[in-house]
C-alpha atoms as a PDB file:
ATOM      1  CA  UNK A   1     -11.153 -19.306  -1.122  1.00  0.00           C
ATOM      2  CA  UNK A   2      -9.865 -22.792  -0.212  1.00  0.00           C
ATOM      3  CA  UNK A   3      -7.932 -22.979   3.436  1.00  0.00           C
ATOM      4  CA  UNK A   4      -6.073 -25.531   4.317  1.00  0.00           C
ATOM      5  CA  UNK A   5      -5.208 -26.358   7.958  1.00  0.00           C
ATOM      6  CA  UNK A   6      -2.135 -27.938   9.270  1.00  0.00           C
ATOM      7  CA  UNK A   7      -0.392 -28.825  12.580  1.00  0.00           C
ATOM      8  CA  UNK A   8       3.070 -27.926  13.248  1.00  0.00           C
ATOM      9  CA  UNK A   9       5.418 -28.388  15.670  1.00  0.00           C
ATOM     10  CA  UNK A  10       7.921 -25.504  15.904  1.00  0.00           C
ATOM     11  CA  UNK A  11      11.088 -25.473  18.166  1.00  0.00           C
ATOM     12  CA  UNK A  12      10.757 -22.885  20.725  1.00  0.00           C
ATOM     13  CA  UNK A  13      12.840 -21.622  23.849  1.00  0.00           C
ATOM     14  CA  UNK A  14      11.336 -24.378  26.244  1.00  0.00           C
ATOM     15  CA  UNK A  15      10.740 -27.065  23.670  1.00  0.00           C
ATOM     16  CA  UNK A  16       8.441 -27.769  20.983  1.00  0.00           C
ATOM     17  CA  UNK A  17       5.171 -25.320  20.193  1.00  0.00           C
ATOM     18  CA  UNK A  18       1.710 -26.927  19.194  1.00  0.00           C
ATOM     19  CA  UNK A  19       0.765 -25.134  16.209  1.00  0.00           C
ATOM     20  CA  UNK A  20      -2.371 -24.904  14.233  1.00  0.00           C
ATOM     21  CA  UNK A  21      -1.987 -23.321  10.531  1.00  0.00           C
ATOM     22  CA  UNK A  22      -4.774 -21.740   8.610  1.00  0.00           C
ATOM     23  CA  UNK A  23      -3.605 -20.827   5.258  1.00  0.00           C
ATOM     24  CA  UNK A  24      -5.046 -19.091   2.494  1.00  0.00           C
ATOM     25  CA  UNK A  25      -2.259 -19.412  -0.770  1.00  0.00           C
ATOM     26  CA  UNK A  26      -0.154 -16.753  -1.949  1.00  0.00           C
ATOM     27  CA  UNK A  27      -0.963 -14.953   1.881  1.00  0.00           C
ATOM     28  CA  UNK A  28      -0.310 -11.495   2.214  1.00  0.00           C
ATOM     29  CA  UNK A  29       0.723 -11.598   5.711  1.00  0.00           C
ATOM     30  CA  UNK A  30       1.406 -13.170   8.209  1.00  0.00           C
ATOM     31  CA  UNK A  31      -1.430 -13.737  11.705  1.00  0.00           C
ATOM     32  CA  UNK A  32      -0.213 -14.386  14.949  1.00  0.00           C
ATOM     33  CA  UNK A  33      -3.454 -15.257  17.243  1.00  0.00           C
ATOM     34  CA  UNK A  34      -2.638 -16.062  21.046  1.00  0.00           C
ATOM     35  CA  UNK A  35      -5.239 -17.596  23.107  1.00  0.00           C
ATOM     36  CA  UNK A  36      -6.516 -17.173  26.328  1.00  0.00           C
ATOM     37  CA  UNK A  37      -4.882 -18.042  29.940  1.00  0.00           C
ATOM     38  CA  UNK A  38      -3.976 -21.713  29.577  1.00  0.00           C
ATOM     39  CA  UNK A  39      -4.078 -22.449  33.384  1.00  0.00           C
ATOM     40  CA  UNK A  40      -8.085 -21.804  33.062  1.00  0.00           C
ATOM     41  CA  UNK A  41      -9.013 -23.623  30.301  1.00  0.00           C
ATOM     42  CA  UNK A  42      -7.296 -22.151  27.167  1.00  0.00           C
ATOM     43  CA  UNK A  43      -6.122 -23.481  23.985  1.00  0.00           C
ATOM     44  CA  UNK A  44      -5.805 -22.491  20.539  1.00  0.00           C
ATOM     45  CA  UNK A  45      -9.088 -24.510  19.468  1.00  0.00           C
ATOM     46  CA  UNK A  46     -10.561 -21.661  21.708  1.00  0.00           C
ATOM     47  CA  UNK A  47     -13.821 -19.926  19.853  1.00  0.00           C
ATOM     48  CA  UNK A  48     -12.560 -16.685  20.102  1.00  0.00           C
ATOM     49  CA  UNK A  49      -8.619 -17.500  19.071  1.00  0.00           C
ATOM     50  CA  UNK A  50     -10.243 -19.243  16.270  1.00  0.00           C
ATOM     51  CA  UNK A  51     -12.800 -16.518  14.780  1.00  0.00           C
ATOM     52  CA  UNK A  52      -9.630 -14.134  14.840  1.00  0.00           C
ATOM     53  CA  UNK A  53      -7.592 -16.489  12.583  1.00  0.00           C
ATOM     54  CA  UNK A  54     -10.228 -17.271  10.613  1.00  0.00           C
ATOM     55  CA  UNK A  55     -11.310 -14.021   9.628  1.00  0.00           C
ATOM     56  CA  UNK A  56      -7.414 -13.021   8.620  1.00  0.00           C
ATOM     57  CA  UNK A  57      -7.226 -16.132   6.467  1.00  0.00           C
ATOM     58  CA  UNK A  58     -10.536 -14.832   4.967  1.00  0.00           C
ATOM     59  CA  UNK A  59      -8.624 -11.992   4.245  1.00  0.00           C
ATOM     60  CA  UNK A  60      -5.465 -13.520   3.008  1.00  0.00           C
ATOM     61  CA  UNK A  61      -3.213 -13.937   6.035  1.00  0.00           C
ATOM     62  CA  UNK A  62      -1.865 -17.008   6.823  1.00  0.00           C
ATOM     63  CA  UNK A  63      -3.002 -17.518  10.518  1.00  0.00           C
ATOM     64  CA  UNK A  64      -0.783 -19.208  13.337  1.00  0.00           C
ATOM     65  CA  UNK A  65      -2.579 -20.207  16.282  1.00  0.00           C
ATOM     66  CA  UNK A  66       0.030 -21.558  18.584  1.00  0.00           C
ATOM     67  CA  UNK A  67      -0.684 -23.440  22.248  1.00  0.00           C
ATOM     68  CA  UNK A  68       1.194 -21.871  25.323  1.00  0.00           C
ATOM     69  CA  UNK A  69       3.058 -23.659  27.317  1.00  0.00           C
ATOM     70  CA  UNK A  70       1.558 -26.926  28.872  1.00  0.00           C
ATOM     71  CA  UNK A  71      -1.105 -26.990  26.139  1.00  0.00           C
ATOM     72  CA  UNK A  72      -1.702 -29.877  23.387  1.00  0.00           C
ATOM     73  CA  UNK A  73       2.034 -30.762  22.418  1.00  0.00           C
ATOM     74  CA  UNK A  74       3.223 -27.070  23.755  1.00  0.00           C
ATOM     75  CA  UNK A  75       6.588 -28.240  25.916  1.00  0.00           C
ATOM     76  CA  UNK A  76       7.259 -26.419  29.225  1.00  0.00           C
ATOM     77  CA  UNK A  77       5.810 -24.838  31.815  1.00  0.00           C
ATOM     78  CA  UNK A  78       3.403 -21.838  32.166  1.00  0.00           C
ATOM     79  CA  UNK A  79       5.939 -18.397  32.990  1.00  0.00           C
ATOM     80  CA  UNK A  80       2.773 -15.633  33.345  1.00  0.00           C
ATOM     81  CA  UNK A  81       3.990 -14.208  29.882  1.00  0.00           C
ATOM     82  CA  UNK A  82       7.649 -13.729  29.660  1.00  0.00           C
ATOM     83  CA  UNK A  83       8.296 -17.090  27.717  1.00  0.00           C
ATOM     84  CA  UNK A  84       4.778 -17.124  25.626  1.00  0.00           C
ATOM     85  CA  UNK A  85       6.274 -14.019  24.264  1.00  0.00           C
ATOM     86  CA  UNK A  86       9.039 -15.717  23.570  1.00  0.00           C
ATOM     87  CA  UNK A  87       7.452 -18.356  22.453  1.00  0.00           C
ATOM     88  CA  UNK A  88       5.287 -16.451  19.886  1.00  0.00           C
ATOM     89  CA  UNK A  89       8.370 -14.777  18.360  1.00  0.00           C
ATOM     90  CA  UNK A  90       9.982 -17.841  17.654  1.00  0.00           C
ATOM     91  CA  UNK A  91       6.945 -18.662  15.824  1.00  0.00           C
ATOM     92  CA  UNK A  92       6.851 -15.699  13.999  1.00  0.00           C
ATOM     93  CA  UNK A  93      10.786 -16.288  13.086  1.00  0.00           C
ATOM     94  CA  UNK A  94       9.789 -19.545  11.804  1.00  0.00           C
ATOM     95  CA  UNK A  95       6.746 -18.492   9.889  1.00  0.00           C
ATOM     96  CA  UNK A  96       9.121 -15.415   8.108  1.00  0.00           C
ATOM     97  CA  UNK A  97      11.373 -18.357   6.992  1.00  0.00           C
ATOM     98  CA  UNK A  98       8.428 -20.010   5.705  1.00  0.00           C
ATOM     99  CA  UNK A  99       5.912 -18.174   4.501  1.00  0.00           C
ATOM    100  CA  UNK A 100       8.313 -15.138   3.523  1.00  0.00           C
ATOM    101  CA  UNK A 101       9.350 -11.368   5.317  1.00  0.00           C
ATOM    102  CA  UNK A 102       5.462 -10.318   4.843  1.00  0.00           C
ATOM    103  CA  UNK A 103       3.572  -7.788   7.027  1.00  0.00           C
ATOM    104  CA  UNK A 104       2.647  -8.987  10.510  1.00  0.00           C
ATOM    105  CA  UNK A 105      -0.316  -8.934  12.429  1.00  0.00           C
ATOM    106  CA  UNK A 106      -0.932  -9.632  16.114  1.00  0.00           C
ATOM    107  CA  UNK A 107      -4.248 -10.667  17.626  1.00  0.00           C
ATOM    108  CA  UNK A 108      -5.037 -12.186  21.337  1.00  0.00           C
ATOM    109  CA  UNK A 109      -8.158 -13.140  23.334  1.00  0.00           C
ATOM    110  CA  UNK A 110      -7.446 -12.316  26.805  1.00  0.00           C
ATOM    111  CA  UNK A 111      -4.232 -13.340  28.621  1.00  0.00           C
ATOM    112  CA  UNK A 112      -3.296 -13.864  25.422  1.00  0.00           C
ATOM    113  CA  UNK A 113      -4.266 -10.138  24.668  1.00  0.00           C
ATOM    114  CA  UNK A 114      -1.708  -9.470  27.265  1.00  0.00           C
ATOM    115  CA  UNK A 115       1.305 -11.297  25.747  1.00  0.00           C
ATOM    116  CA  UNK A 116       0.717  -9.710  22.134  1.00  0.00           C
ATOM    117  CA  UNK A 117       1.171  -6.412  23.521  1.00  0.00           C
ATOM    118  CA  UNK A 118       4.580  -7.930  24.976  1.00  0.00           C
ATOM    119  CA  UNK A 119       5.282  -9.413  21.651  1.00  0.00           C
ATOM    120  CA  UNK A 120       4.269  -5.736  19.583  1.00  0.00           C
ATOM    121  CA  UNK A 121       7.133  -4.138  22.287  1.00  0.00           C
ATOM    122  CA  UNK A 122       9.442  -6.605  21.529  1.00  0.00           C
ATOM    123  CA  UNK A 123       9.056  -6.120  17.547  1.00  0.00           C
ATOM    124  CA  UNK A 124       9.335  -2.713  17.829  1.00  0.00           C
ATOM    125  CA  UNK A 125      12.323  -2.093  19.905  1.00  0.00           C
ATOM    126  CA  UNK A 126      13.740  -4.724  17.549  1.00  0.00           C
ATOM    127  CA  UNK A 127      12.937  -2.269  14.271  1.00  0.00           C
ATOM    128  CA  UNK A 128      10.303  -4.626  13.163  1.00  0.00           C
ATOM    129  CA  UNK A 129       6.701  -3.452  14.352  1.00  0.00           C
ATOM    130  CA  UNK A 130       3.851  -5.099  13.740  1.00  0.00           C
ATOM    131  CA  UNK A 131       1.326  -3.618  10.624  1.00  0.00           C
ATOM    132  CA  UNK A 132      -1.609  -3.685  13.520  1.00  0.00           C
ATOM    133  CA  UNK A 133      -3.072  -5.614  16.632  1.00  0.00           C
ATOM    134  CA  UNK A 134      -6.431  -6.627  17.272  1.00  0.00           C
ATOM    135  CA  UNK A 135      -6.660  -7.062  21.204  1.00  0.00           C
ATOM    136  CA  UNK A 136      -9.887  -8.722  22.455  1.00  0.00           C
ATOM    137  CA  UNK A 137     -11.133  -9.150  26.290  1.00  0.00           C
ATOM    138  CA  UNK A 138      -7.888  -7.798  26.996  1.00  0.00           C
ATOM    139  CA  UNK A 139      -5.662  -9.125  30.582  1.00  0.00           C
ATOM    140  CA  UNK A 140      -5.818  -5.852  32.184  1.00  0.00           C
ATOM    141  CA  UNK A 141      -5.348  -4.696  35.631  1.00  0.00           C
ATOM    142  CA  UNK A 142      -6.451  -6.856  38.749  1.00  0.00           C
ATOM    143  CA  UNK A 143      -8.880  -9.126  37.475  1.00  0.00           C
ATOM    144  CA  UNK A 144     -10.611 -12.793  38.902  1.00  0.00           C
ATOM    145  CA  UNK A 145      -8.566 -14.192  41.501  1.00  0.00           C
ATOM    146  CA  UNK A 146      -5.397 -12.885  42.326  1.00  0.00           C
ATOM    147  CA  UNK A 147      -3.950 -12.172  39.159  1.00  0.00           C
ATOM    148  CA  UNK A 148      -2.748  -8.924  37.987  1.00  0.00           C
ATOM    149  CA  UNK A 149      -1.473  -7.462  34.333  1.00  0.00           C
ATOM    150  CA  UNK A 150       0.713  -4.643  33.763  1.00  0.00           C
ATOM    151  CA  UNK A 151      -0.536  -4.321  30.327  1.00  0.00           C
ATOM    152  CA  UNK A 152       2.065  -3.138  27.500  1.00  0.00           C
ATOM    153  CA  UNK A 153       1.053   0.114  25.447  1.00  0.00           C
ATOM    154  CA  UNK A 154       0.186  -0.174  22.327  1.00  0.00           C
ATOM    155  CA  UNK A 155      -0.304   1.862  18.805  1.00  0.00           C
ATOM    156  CA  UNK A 156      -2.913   4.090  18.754  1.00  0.00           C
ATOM    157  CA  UNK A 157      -4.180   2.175  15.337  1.00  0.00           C
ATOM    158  CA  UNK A 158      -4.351  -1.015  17.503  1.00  0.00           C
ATOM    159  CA  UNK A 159      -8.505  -2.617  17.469  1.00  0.00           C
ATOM    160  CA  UNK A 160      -9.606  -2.980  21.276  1.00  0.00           C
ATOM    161  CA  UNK A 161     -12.603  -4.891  21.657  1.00  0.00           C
ATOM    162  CA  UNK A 162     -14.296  -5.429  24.764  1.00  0.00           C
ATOM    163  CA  UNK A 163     -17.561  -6.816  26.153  1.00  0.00           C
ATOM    164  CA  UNK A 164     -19.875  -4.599  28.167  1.00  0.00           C
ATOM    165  CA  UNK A 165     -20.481  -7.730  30.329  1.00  0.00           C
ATOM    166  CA  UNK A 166     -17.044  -8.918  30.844  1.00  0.00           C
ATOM    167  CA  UNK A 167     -17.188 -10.172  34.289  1.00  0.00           C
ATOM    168  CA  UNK A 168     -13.375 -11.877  33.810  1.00  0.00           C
ATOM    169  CA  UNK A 169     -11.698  -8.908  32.749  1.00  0.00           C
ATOM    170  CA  UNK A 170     -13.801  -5.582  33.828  1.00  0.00           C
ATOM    171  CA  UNK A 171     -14.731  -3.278  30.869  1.00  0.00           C
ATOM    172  CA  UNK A 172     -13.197  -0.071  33.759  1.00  0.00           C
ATOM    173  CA  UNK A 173     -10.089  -2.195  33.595  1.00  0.00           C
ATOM    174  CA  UNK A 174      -9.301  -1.934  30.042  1.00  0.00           C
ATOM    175  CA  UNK A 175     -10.478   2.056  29.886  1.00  0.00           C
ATOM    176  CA  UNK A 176      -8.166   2.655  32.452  1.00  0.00           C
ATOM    177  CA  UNK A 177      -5.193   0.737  30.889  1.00  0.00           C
ATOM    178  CA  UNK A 178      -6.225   2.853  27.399  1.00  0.00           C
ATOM    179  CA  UNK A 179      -7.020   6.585  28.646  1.00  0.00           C
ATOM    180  CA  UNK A 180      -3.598   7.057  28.926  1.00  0.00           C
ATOM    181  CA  UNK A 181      -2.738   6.361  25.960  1.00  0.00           C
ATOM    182  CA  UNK A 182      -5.579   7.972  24.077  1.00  0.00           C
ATOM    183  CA  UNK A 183      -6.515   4.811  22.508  1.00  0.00           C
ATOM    184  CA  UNK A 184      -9.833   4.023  21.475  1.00  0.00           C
ATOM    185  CA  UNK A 185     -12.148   0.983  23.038  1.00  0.00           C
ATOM    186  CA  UNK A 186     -15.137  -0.976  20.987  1.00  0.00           C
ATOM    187  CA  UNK A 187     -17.452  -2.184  23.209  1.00  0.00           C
ATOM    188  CA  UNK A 188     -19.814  -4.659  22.290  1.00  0.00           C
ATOM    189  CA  UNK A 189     -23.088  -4.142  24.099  1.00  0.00           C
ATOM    190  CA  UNK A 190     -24.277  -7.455  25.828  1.00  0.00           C
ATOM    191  CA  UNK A 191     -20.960  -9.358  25.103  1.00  0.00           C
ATOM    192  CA  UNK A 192     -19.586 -11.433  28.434  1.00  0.00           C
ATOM    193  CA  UNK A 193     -15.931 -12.551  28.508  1.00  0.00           C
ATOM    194  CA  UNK A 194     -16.334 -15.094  25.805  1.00  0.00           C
ATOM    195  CA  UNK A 195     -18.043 -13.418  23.318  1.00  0.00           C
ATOM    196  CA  UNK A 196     -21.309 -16.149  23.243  1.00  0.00           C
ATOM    197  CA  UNK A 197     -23.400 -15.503  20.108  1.00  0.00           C
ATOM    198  CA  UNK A 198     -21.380 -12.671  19.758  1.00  0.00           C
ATOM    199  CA  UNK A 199     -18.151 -14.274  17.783  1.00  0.00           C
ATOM    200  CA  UNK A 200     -19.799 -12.946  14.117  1.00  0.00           C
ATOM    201  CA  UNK A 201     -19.363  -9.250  15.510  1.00  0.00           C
ATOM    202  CA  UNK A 202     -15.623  -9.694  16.189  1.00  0.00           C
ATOM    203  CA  UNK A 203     -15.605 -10.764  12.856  1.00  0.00           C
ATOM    204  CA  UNK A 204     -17.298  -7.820  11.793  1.00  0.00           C
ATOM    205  CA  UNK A 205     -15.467  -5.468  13.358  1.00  0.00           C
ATOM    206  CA  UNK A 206     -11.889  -6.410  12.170  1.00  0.00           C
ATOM    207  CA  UNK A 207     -12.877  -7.215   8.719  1.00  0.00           C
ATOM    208  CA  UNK A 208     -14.349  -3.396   8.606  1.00  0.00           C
ATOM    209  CA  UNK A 209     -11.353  -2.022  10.146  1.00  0.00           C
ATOM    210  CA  UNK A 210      -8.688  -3.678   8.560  1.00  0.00           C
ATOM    211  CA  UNK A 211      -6.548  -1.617   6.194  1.00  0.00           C
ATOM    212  CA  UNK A 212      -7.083  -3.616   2.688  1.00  0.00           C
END
């Protein structure tokens, strides 16, 4: 399969949205990745952000991997969520009008975990949910520093996958956020935060789970 990658620039709520495009021809869907907390270091050229979109284009999704706000040529300033939700369903509008009204899927690395489950409530109280998620080192609960996430619930289909080392986000943190809900955690034995030499099994694990 031959990808081709492209740079957009969308208009969004605050200004224009940096965005990379990974497509496949003919896609099948549509990929939504969102990238971890851009105030530490994130992008979309982020390892993790880009194994996720990677692996949908291998499976015939065209990915979007937008920057947050502040990032590359992202315009405006960093809002701890609210607007990178909006943000990412403006680029979802945008890739509908392009791409067509084709099944959508949400994946995040970390804060940007966090906003996708913001994004899935949005698209569901608007009639419109997402096909599935794939959350990985998901924002939850009081983690480094002072920040805190009140984490969004999510379908019980949704693929969690979490690092037994994660010393950003604590694996308790994310079993906490998902024994209420009865949803199901993959934990990757030996995995920090990042995922070092541990990107293939991400791979892995959402190209096995995926509903072909």
């Amino acid at each position: 399969m031959k990808l081709t990658e492209e740079k957009l620039l969308i208009d969004g709520p605050a200004g224009k949205i940096d965005v990379i495009v990974e497509n496949p021809g003919a896609p099948r869907g549509i990929a939504l990745i969102a990238h971890p907390h851009p105030l530490f270091g994130g992008g979309n050229t982020n390892k993790v952000a880009q194994t996720l979109a990677r692996t949908f284009a291998r499976m015939e999704y065209v990915a979007l991997r937008p920057n947050f706000r502040g990032i590359g040529e992202s315009e405006g300033t960093h809002d701890e969520g609210r607007g990178e939700a909006e943000d990412l369903l403006a680029v979802l509008a945008e890739a509908k009008r392009r791409y067509g009204d084709l099944p959508i899927a949400l994946a995040g690395f970390s804060f940007g975990a966090y906003v996708q489950t913001r994004v899935a409530k949005a698209l569901s109280e608007g009639g419109h949910p997402a096909q599935r998620l794939v959350l990985v080192g998901t924002a939850a609960g009081h983690v480094e520093g002072t920040r805190s996430y009140d984490t969004e619930a999510v379908p019980g289909d949704t693929i969690v996958i979490h690092g037994s080392e994660d010393e950003t986000v604590p694996l308790a943190n994310v079993l906490e956020w998902a024994k209420p809900l009865e949803l199901p955690v993959i934990v990757v034995p030996g995995a920090d935060h990042f995922f070092h030499r541990r990107l293939h099994v991400i791979r892995e694990i959402v190209t096995r789970a995926w509903r072909h």
